[in-house]
N, C-alpha and C. Protein backbone atom coordinates (compact mmCIF):
# COMPACT_ATOMS: atom_id res chain seq x y z
N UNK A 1 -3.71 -16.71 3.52
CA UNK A 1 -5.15 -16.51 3.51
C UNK A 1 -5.61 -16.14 2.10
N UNK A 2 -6.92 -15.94 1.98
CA UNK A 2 -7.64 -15.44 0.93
C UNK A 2 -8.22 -14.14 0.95
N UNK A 3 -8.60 -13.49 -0.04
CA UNK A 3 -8.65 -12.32 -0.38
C UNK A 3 -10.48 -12.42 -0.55
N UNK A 4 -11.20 -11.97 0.61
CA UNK A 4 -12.70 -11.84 0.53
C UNK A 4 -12.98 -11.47 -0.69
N UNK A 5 -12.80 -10.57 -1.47
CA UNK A 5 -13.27 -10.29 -2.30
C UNK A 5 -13.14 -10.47 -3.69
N UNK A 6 -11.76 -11.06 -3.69
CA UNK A 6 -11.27 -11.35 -5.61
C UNK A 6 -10.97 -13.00 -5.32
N UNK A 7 -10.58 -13.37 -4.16
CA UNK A 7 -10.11 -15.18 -4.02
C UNK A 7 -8.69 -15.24 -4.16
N UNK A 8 -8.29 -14.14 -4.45
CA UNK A 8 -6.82 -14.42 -4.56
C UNK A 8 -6.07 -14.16 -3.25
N UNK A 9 -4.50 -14.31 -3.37
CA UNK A 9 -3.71 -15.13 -2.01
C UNK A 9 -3.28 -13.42 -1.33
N UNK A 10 -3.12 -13.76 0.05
CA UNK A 10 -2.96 -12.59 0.84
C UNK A 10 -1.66 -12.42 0.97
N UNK A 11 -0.64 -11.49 1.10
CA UNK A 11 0.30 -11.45 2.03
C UNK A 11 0.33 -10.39 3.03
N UNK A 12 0.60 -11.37 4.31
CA UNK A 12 0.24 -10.78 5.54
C UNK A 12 1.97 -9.89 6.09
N UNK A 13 2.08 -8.83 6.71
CA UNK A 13 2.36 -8.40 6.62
C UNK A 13 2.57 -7.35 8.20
N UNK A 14 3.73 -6.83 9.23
CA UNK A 14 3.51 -5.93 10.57
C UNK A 14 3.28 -4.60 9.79
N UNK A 15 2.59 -3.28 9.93
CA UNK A 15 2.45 -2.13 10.01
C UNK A 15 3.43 -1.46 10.57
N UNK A 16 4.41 -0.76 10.03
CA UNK A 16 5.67 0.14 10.48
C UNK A 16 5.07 0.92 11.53
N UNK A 17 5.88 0.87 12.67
CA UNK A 17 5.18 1.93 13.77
C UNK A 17 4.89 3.06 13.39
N UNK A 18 5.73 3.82 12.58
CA UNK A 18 5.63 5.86 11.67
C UNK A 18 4.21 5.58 10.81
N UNK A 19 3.41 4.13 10.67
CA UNK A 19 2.34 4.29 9.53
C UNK A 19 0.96 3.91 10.53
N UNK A 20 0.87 3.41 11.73
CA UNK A 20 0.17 2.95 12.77
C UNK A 20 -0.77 3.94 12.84
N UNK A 21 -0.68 5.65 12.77
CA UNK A 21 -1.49 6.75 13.18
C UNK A 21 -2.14 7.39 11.99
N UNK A 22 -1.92 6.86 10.74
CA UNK A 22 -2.15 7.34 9.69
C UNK A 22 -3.04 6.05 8.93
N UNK A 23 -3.63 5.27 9.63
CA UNK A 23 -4.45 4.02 9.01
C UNK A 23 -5.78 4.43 9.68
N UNK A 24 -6.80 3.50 9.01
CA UNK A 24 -8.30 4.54 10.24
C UNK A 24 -8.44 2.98 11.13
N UNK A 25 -7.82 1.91 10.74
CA UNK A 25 -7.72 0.80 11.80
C UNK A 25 -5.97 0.67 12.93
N UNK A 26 -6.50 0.28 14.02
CA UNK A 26 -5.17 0.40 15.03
C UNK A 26 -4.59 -0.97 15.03
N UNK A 27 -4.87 -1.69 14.15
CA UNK A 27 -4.54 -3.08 14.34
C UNK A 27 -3.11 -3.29 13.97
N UNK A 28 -2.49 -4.21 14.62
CA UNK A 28 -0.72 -4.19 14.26
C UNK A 28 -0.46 -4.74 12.71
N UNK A 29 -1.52 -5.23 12.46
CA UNK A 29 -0.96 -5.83 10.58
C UNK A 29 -2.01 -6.01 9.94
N UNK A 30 -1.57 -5.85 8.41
CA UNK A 30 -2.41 -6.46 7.49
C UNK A 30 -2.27 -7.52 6.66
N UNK A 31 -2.93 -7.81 5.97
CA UNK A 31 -3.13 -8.84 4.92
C UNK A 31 -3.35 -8.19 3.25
N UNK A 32 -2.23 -7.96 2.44
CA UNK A 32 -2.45 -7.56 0.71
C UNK A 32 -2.57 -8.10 0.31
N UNK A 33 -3.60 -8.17 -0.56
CA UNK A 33 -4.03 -9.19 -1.51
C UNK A 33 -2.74 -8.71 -2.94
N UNK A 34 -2.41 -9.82 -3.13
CA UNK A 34 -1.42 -9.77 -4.41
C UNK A 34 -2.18 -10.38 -5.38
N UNK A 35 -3.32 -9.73 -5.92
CA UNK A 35 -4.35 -9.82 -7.14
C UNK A 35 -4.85 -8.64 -7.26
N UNK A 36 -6.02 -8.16 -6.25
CA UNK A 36 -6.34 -6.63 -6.36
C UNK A 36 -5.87 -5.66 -5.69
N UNK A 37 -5.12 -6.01 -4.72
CA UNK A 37 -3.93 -5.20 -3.55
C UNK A 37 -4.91 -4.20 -2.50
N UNK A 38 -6.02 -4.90 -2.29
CA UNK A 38 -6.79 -4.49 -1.22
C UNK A 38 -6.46 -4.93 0.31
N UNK A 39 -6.31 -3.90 1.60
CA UNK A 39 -5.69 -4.28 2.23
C UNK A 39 -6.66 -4.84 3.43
N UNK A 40 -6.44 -5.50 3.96
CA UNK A 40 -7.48 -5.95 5.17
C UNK A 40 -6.36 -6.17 6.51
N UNK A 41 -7.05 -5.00 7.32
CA UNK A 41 -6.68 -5.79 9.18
C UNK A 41 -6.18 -6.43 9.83
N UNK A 42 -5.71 -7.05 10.06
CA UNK A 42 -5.53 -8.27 11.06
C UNK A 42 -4.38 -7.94 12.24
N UNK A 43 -5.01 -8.73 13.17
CA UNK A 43 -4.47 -8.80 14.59
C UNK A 43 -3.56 -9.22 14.78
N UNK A 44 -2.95 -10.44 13.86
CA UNK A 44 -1.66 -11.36 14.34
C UNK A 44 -1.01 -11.44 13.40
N UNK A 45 -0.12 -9.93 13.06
CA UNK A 45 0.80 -10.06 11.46
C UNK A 45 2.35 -10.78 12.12
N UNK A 46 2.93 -11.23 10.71
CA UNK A 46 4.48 -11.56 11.36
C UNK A 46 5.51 -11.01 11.77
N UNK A 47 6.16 -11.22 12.44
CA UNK A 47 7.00 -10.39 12.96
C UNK A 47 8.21 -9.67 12.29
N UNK A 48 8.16 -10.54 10.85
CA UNK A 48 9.20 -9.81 10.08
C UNK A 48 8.32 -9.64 8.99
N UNK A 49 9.06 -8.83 7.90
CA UNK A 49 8.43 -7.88 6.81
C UNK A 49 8.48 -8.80 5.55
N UNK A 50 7.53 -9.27 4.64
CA UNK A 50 7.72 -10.08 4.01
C UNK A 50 8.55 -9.63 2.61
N UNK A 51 9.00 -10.06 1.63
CA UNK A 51 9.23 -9.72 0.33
C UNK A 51 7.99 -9.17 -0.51
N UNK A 52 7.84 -8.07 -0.58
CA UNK A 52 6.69 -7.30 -1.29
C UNK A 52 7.05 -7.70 -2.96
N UNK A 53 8.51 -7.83 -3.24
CA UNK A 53 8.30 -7.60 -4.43
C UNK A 53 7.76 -9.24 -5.23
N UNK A 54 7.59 -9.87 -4.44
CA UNK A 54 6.96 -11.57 -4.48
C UNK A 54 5.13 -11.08 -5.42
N UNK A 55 4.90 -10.20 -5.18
CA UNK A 55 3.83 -9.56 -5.37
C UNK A 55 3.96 -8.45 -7.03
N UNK A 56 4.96 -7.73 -6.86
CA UNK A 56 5.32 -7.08 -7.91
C UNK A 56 6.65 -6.56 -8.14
N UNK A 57 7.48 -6.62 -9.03
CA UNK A 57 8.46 -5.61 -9.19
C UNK A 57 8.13 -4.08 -8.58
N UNK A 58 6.85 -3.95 -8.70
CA UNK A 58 6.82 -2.26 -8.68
C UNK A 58 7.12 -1.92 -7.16
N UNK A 59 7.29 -2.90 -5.99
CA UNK A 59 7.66 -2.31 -4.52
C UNK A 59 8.72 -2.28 -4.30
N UNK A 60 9.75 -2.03 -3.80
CA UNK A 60 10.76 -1.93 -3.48
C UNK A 60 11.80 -2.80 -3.23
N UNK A 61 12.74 -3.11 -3.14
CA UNK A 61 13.56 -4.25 -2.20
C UNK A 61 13.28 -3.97 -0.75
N UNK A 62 13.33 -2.83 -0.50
CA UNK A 62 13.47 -2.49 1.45
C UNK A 62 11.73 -2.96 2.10
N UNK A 63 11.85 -3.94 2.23
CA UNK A 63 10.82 -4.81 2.65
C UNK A 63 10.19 -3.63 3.61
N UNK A 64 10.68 -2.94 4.88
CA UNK A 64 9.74 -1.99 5.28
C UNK A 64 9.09 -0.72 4.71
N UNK A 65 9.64 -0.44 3.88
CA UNK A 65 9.61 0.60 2.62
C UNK A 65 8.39 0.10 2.03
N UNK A 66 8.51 -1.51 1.61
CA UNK A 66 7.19 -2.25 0.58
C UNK A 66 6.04 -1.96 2.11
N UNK A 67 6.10 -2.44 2.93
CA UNK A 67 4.80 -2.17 4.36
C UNK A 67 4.50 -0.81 4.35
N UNK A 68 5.55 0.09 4.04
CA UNK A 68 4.66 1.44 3.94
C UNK A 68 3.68 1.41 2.98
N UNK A 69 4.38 1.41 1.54
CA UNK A 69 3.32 1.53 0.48
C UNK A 69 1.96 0.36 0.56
N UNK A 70 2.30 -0.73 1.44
CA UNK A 70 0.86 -1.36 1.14
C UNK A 70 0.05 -0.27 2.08
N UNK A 71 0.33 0.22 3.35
CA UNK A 71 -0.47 0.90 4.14
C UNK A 71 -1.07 1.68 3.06
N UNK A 72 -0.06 2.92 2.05
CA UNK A 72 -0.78 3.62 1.95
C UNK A 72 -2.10 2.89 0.56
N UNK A 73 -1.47 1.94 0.15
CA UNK A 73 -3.00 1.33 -0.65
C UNK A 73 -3.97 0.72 0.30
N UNK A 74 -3.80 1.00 1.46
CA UNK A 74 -4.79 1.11 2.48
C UNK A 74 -6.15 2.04 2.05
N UNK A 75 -5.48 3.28 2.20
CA UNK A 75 -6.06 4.40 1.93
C UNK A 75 -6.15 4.94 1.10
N UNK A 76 -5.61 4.37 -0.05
CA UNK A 76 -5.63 5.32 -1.60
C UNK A 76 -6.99 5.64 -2.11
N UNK A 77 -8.05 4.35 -1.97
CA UNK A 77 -9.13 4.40 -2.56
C UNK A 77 -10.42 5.54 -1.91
N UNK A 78 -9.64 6.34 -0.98
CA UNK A 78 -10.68 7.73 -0.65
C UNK A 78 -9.60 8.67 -0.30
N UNK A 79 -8.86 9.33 -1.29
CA UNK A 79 -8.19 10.08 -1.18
C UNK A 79 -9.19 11.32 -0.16
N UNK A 80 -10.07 11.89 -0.90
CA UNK A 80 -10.99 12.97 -0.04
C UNK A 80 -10.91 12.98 1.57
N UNK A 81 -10.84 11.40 1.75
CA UNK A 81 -11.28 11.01 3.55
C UNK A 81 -9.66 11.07 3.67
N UNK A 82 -8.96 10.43 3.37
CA UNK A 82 -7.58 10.53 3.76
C UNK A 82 -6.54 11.18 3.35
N UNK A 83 -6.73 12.54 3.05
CA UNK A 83 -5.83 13.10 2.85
C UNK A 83 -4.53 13.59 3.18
N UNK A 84 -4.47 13.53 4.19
CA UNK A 84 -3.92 14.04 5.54
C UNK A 84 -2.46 12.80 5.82
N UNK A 85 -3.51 11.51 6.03
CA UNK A 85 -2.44 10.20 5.95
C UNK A 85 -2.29 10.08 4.50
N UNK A 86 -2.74 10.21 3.52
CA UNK A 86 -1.98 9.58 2.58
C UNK A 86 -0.58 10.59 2.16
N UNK A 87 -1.07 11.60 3.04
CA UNK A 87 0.50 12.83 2.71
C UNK A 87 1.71 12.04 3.43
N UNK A 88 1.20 11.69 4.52
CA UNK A 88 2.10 11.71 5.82
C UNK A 88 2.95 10.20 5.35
N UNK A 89 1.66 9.05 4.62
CA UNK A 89 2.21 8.15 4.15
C UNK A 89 3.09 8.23 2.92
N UNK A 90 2.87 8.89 2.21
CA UNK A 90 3.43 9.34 1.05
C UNK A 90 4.98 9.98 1.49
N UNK A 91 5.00 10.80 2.33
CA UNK A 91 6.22 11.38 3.07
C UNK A 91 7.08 10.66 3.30
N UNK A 92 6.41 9.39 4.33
CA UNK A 92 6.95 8.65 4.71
C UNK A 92 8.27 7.38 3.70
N UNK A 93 7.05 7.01 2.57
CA UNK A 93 7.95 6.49 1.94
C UNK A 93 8.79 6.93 0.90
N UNK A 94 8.92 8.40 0.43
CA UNK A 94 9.66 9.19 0.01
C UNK A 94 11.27 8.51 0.59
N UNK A 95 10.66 9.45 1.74
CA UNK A 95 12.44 9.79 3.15
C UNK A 95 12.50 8.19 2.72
N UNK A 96 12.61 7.22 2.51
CA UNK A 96 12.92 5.74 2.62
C UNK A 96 13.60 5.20 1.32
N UNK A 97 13.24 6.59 0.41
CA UNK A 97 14.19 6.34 -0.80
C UNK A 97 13.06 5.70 -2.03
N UNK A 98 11.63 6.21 -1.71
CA UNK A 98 10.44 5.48 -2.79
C UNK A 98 10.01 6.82 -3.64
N UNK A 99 10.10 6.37 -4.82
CA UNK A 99 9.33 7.19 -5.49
C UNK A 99 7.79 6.96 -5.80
N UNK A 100 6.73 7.43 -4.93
CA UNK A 100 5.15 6.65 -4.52
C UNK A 100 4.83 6.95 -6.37
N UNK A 101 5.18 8.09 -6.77
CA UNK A 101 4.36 8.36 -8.29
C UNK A 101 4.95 7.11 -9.33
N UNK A 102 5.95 6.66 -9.09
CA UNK A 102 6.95 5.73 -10.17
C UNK A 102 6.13 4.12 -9.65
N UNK A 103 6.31 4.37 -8.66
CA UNK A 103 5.46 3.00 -7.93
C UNK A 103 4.31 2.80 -8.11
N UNK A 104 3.17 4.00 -7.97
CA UNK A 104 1.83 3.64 -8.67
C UNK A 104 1.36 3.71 -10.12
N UNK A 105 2.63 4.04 -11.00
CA UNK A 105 3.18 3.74 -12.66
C UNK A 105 3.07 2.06 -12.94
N UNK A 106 4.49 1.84 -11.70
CA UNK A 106 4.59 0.57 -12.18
C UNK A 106 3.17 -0.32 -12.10
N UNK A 107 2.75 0.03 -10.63
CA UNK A 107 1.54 -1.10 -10.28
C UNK A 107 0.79 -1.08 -11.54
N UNK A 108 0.24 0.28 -11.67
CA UNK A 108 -0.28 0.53 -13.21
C UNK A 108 -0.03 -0.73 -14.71
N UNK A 109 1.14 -0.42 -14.59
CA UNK A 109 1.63 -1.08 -16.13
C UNK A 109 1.67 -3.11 -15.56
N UNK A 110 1.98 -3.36 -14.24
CA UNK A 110 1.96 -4.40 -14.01
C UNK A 110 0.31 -5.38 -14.33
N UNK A 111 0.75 -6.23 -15.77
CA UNK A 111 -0.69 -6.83 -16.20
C UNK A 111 -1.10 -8.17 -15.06
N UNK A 112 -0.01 -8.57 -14.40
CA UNK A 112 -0.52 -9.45 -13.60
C UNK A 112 -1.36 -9.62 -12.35
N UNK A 113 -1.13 -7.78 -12.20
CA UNK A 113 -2.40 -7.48 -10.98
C UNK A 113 -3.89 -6.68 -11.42
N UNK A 114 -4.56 -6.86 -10.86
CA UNK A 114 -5.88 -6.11 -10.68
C UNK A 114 -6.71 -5.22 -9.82
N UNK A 115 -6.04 -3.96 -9.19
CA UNK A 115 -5.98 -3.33 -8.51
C UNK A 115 -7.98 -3.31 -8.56
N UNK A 116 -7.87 -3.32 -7.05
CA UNK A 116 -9.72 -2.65 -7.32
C UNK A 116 -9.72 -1.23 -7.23
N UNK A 117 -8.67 -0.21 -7.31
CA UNK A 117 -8.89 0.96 -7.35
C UNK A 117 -8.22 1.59 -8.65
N UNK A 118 -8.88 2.32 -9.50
CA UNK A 118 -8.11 3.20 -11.08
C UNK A 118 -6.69 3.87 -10.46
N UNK A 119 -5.67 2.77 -10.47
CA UNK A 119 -4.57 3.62 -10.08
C UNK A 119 -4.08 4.82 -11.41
N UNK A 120 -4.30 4.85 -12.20
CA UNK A 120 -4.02 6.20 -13.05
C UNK A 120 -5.14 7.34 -12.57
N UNK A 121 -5.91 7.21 -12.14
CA UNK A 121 -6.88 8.48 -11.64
C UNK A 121 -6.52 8.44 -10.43
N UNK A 122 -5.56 7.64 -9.70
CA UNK A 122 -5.66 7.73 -7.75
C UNK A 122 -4.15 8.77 -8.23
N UNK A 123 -3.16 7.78 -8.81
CA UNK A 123 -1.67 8.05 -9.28
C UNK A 123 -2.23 9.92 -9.29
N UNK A 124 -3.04 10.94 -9.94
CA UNK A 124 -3.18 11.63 -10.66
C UNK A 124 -4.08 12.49 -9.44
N UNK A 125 -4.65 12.11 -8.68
CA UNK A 125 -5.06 12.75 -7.86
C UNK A 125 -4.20 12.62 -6.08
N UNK A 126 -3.32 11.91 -6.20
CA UNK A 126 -2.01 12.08 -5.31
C UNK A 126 -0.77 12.93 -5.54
N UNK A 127 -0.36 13.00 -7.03
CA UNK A 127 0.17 14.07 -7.24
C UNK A 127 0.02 15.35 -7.31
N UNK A 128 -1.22 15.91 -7.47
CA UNK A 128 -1.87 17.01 -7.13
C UNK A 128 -1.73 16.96 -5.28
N UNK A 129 -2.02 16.33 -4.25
CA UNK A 129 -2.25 16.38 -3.33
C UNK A 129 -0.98 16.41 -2.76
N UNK A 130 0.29 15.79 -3.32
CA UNK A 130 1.11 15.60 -2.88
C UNK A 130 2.16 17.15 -3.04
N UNK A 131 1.84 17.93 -4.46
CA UNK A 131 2.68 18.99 -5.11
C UNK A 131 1.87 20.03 -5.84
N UNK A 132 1.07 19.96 -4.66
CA UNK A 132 0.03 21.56 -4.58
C UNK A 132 0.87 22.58 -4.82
């Protein structure tokens, strides 16, 4: 698919059951845009976990590990409203062996994407939230 808002290509993607209660949509999958990495909804994701790092070096190899972190760029862009899940998401992909601060570095330094959210001011206001 396409990405409503930048035109660029989606990858669709199931929602890890541990990240399902911590999204403000209940839908079983989404769609990342691998241009601005905005995440959108959808009802009929695949049944297996795609290669995140097709998208960037900066996700992981452990393909469910990469579905956490897109969830939590679900929610990055209102830390204030989601605080709560972006801990729980953040937690989450810790225990999985992710370092979320090294990961929103890399996305950072990666010139081939265009995040629609200031990941050095999100990066910077998650670490505070994360190591109060």
């Amino acid at each position: 698919m396409t990405c409503q808002h930048c035109g660029g290509e989606t990858l669709a993607f199931p929602v890890p059951e541990a990240a399902r209660d911590h999204l403000p949509d209940d839908r079983p999958g989404g769609e990342l845009c691998t241009t601005c990495l905005r995440v959108t909804p959808t009802d009929d994701p695949p049944s297996e976990y795609p290669d995140f790092q097709t998208i960037s070096d900066a996700f992981p190899r452990d393909s469910e590990a990469g579905a956490v972190l897109a969830c939590l760029l679900a929610v990055v862009d209102s830390v204030a409203l989601y605080r709560s899940e972006l801990s729980a998401l953040a937690r989450d992909a810790e225990s999985r062996g992710v370092d979320v601060m090294l990961f929103l570095d890399r996305l950072d330094a990666d010139e081939a994407l265009q995040p629609y959210f200031d990941v050095d001011r999100r990066n910077r206001q998650l670490e505070q939230l994360l190591y109060e």
